[in-house]
Protein backbone atom coordinates (compact mmCIF):
# COMPACT_ATOMS: atom_id res chain seq x y z
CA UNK A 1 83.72 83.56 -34.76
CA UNK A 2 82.66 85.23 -31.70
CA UNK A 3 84.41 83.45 -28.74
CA UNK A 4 82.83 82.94 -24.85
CA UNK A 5 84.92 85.20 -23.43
CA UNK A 6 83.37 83.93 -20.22
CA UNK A 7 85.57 80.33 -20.71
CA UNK A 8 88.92 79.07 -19.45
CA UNK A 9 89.86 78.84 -22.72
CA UNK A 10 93.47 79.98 -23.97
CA UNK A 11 92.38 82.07 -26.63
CA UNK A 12 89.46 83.90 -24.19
CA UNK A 13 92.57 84.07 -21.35
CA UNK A 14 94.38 86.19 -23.91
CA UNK A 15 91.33 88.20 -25.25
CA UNK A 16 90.72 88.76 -21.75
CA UNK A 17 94.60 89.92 -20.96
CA UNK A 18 94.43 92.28 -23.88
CA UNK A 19 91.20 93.84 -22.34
CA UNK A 20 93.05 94.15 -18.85
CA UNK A 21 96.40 96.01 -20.28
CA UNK A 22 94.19 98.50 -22.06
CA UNK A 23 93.98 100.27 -18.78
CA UNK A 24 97.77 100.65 -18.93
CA UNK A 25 97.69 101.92 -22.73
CA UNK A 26 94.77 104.29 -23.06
CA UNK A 27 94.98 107.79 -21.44
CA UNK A 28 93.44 108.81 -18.51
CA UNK A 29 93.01 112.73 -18.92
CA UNK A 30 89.89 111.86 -21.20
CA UNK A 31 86.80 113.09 -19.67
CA UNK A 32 84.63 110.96 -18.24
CA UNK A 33 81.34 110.39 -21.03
CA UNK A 34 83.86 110.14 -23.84
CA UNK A 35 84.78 107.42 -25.88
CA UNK A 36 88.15 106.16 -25.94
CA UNK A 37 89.16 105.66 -29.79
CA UNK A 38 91.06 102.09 -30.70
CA UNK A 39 92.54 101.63 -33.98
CA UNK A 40 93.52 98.08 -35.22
CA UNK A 41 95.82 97.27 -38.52
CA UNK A 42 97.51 94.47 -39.81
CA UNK A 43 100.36 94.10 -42.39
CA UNK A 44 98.23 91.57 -45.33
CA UNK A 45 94.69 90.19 -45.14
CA UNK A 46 94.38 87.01 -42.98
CA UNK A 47 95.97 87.68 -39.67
CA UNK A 48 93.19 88.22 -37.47
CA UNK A 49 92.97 92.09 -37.39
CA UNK A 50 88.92 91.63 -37.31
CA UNK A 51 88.36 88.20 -35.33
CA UNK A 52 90.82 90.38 -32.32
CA UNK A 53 89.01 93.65 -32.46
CA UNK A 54 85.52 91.76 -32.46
CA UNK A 55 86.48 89.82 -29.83
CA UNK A 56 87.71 92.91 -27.70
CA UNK A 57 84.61 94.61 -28.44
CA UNK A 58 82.80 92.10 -26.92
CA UNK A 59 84.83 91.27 -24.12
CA UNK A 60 84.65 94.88 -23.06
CA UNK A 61 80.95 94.59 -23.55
CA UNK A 62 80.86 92.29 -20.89
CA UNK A 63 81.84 94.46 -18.91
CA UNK A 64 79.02 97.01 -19.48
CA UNK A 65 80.90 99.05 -21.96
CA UNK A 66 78.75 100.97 -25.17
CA UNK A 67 81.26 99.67 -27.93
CA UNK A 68 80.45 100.33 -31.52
CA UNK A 69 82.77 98.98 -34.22
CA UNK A 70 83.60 101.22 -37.25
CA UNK A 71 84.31 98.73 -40.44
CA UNK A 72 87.33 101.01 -42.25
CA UNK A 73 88.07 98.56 -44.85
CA UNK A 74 86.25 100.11 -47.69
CA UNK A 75 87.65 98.23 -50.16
CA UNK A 76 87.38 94.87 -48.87
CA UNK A 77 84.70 94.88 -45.87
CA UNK A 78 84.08 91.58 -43.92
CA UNK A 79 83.48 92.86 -40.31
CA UNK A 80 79.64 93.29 -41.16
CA UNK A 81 79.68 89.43 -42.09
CA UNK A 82 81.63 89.09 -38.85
CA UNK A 83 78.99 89.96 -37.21
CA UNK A 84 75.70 88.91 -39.05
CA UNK A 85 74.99 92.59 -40.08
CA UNK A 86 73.60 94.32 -43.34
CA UNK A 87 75.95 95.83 -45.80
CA UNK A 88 73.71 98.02 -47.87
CA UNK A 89 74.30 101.15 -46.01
CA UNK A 90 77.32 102.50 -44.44
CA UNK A 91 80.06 104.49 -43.71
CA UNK A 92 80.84 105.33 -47.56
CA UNK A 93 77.65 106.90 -47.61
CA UNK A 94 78.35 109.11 -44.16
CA UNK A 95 81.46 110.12 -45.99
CA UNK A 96 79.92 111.53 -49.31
CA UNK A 97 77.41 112.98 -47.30
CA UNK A 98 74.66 111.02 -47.76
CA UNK A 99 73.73 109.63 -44.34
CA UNK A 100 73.28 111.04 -41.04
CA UNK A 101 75.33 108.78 -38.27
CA UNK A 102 72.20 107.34 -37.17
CA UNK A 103 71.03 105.83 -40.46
CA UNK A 104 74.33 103.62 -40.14
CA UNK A 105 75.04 102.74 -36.41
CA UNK A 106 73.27 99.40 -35.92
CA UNK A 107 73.37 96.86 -33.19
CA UNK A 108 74.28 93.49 -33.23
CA UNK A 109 73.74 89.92 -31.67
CA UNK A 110 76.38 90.71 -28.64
CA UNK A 111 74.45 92.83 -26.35
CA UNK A 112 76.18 96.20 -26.23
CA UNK A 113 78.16 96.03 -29.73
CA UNK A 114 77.33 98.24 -32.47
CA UNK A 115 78.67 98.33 -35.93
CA UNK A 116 78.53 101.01 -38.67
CA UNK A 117 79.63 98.93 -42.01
CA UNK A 118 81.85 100.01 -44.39
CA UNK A 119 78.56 100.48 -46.58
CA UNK A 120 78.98 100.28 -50.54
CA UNK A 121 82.94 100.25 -51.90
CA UNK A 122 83.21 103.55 -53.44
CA UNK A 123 85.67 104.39 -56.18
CA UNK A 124 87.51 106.37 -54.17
CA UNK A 125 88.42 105.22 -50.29
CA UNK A 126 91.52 106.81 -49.41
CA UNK A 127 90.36 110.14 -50.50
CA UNK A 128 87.04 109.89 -48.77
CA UNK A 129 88.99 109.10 -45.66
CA UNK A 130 90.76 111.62 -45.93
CA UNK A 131 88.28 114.28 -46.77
CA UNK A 132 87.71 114.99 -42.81
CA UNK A 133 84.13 113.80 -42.42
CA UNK A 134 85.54 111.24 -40.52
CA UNK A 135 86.62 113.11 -37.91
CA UNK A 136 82.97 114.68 -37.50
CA UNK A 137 81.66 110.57 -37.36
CA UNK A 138 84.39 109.97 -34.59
CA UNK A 139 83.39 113.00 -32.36
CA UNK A 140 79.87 112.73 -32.75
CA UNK A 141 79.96 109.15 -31.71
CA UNK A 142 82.73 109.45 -28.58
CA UNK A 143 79.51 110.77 -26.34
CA UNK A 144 77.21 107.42 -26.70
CA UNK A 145 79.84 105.22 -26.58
CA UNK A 146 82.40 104.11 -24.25
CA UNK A 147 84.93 102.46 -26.77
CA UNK A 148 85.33 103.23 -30.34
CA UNK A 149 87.16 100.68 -32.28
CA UNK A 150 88.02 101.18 -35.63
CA UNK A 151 88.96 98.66 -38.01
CA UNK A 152 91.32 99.07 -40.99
CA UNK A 153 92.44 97.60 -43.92
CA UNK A 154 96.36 95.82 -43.75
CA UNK A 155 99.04 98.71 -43.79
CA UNK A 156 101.02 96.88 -46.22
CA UNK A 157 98.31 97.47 -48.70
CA UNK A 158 97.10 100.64 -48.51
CA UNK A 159 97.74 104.04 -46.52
CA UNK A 160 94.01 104.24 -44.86
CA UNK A 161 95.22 102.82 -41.76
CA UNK A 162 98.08 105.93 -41.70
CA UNK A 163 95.55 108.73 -42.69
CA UNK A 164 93.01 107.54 -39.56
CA UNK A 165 95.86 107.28 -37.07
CA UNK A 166 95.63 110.78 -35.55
CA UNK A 167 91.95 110.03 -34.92
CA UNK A 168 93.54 106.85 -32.05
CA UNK A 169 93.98 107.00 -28.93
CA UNK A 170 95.62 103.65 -29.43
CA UNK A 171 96.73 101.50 -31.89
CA UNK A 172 96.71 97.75 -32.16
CA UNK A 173 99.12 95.94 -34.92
CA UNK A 174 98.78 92.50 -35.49
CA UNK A 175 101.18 89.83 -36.35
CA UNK A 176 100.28 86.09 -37.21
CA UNK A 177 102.44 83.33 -36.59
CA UNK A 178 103.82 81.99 -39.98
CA UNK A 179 101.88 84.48 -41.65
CA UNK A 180 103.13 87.77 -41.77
CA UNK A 181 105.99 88.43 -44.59
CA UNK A 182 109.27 89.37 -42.28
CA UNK A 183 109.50 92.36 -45.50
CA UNK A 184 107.10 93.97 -43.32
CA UNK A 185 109.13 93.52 -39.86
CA UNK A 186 111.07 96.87 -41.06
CA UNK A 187 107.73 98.98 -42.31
CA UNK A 188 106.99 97.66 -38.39
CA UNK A 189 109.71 99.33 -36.94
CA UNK A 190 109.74 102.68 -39.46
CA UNK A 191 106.36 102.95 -38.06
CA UNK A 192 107.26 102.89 -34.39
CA UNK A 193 110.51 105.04 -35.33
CA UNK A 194 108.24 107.70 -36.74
CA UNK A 195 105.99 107.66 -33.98
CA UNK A 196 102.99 107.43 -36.85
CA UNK A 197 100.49 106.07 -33.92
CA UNK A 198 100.24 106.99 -30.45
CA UNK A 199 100.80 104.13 -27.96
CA UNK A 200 101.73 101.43 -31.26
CA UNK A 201 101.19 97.93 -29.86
CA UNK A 202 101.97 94.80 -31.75
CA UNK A 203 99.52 91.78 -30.82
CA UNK A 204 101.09 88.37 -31.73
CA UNK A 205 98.95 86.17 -33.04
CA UNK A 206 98.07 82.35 -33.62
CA UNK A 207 101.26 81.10 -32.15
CA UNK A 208 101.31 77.64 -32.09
CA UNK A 209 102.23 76.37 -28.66
């Protein structure tokens, strides 16, 4: 669900905290007009990768911010569910070349949020994110938006996440309480050892307190 970021809430507190340190984390020698690119990855399926990055999209929204959300899960899209949106066409089809940018950017109920869906799962996803169109989506977008947040399928599961990760600015890794295997602790740390992602940031989630 789409929280009030606008509450006292703990959970909107920490959405809200997140939004604040991303003036720490993103760089500042991008030109003004142009999009700062956010990347967010998880280890398995169920840790709140997509219920954070929605969240942050529209928490930066309220702030006036042109954020459109890029669903990079090809193989398993739920972002466009997420947010009450259409399925039928999407970013598979950008990446074979059979939609223009604009036939796929749509808005959504939060004011300020966009979302081009994954689109139909194609046989094929980590070669057609790989194939470079990608790249062309990414800078054609970074001069109507203000935030471009992509979201990716778990890192433990497939290598999309690793192929997009020279496209970020920033990356965002989550970790759920109770959730995430502690196999994948180490894959953590190779990651950060191997400097894989600029500015890696690990996002700890659903702790009970």
């Amino acid at each position: 669900e789409i929280i009030d970021t606008g509450s006292r809430s703990f959970i909107s507190e920490q959405i809200r905290m997140i939004r604040s340190n991303l003036k720490y984390i993103l760089s500042n020698d991008i030109h003004e007009g142009i999009a700062h690119v956010i990347l967010f990855t998880s280890s398995t399926g169920g840790e709140g990768k997509t219920f954070v990055a929605t969240n942050i999209a529209a928490s930066l929204a309220l702030l006036d911010k042109r954020v459109v959300i890029l669903g990079l899960d090809l193989r398993k899209p739920t972002i466009h569910s997420f947010l009450g949106v259409a399925n039928k066409k999407g970013i598979s089809n950008y990446l074979i070349g059979k939609a223009k940018a604009e036939d796929i950017v749509v808005s959504t109920s939060i004011n300020n949020v966009y979302l081009a869906p994954s689109g139909p799962m194609p046989p094929n996803p980590s070669e057609l994110i790989a194939n470079g169109r990608i790249k062309d989506l990414i800078d054609e977008l970074k001069y109507s938006f203000d935030y471009i947040i992509m979201d990716t399928p778990p890192l433990g599961l497939v290598t999309d996440a690793t192929l997009l990760a020279s496209y970020a600015e920033a990356t965002f890794y989550l970790i759920r309480h109770n959730k995430t295997p502690k196999m994948f602790l180490s894959t953590i740390k190779e990651l950060d050892r191997k400097k894989t992602f600029r500015s890696f940031n690990l996002i700890f989630n659903a702790v009970n307190i």
